[in-house]
Protein backbone atom coordinates (compact mmCIF):
# COMPACT_ATOMS: atom_id res chain seq x y z
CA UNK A 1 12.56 21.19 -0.09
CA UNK A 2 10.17 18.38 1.22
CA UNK A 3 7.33 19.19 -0.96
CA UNK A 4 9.63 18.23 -4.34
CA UNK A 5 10.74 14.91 -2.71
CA UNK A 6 6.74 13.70 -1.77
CA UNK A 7 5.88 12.81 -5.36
CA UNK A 8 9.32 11.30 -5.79
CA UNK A 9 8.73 9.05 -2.87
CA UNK A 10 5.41 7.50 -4.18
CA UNK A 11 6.92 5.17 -6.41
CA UNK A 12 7.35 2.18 -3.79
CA UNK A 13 4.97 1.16 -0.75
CA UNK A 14 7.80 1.71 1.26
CA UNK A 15 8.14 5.26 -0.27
CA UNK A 16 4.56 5.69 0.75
CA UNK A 17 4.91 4.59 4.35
CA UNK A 18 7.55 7.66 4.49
CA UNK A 19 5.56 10.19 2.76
CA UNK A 20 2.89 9.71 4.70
CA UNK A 21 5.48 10.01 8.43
CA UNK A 22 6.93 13.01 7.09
CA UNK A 23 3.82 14.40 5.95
CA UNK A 24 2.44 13.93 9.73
CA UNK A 25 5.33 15.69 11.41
CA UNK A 26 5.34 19.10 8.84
CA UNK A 27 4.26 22.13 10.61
CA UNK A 28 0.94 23.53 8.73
CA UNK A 29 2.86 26.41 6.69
CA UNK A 30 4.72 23.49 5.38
CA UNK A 31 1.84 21.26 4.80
CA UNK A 32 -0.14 23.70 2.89
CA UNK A 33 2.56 24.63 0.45
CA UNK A 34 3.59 20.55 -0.02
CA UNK A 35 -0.31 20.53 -1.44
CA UNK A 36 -0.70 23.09 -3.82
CA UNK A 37 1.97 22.16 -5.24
CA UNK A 38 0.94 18.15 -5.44
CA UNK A 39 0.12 16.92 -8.94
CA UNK A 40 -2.90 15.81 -7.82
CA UNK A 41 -4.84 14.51 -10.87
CA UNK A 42 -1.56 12.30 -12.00
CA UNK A 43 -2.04 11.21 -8.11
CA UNK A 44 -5.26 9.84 -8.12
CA UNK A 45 -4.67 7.69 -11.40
CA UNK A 46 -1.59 6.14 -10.00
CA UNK A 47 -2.00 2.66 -7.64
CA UNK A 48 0.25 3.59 -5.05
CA UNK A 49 -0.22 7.44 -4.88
CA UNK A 50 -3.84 8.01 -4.71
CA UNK A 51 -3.63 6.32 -1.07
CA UNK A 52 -1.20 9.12 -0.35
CA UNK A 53 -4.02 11.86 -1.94
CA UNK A 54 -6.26 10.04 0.90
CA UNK A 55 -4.41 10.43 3.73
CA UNK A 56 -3.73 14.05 3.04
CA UNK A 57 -6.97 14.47 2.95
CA UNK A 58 -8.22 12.43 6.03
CA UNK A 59 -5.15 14.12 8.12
CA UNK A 60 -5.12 17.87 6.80
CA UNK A 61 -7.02 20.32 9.28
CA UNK A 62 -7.65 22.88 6.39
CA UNK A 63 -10.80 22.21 4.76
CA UNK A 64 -10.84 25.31 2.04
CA UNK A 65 -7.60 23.89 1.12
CA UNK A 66 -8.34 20.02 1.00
CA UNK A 67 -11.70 21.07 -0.58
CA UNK A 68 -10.46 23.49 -3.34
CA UNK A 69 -6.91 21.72 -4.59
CA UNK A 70 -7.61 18.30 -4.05
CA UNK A 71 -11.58 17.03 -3.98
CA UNK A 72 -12.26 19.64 -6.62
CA UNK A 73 -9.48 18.52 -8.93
CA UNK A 74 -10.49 15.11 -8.14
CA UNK A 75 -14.01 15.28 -9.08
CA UNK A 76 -13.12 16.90 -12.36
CA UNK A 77 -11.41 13.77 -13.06
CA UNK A 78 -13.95 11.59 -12.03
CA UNK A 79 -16.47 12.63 -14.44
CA UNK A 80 -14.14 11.84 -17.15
CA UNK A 81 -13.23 8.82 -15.89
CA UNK A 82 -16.35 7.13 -14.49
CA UNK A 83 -17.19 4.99 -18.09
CA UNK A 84 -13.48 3.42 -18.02
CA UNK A 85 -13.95 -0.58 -15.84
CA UNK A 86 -9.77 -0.11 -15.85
CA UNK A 87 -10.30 3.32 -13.91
């Protein structure tokens, strides 16, 4: 149920600040399935929600999984991204 609401939740600062408290306090089952199931490369193109993609990834203790759905995705985008100055 949590992992619909995160994306939801991104749309204000305030929002933020609460994704990122109950994000902390998830037990790792429910961590791992609030991630694959992120949109992560509409994440890291929005202002407010690519800090959120950041602290996932500075406060989850799986590495295949932070490494595979999010820093892979990410770096696909990148590279497509990397000649736009709004990007």
């Amino acid at each position: 149920m949590v992992k619909e609401k995160l994306p939801a939740l991104l749309a204000s600062r305030a929002g933020l600040n609460v994704a990122c408290g109950i994000f902390n306090i998830l037990d790792a089952k429910d961590r791992k399935s609030a991630i694959k199931s992120l949109p992560v490369v509409e994440m890291i193109q929005n202002k407010l929600a690519h800090l959120f993609i950041i602290h996932v990834t500075n406060t989850l203790d799986d590495t295949q999984l932070t490494k595979k759905k999010i820093l892979h995705e990410s770096l696909k985008v990148v590279d497509d991204q990397i000649g736009d100055r709004n990007y």
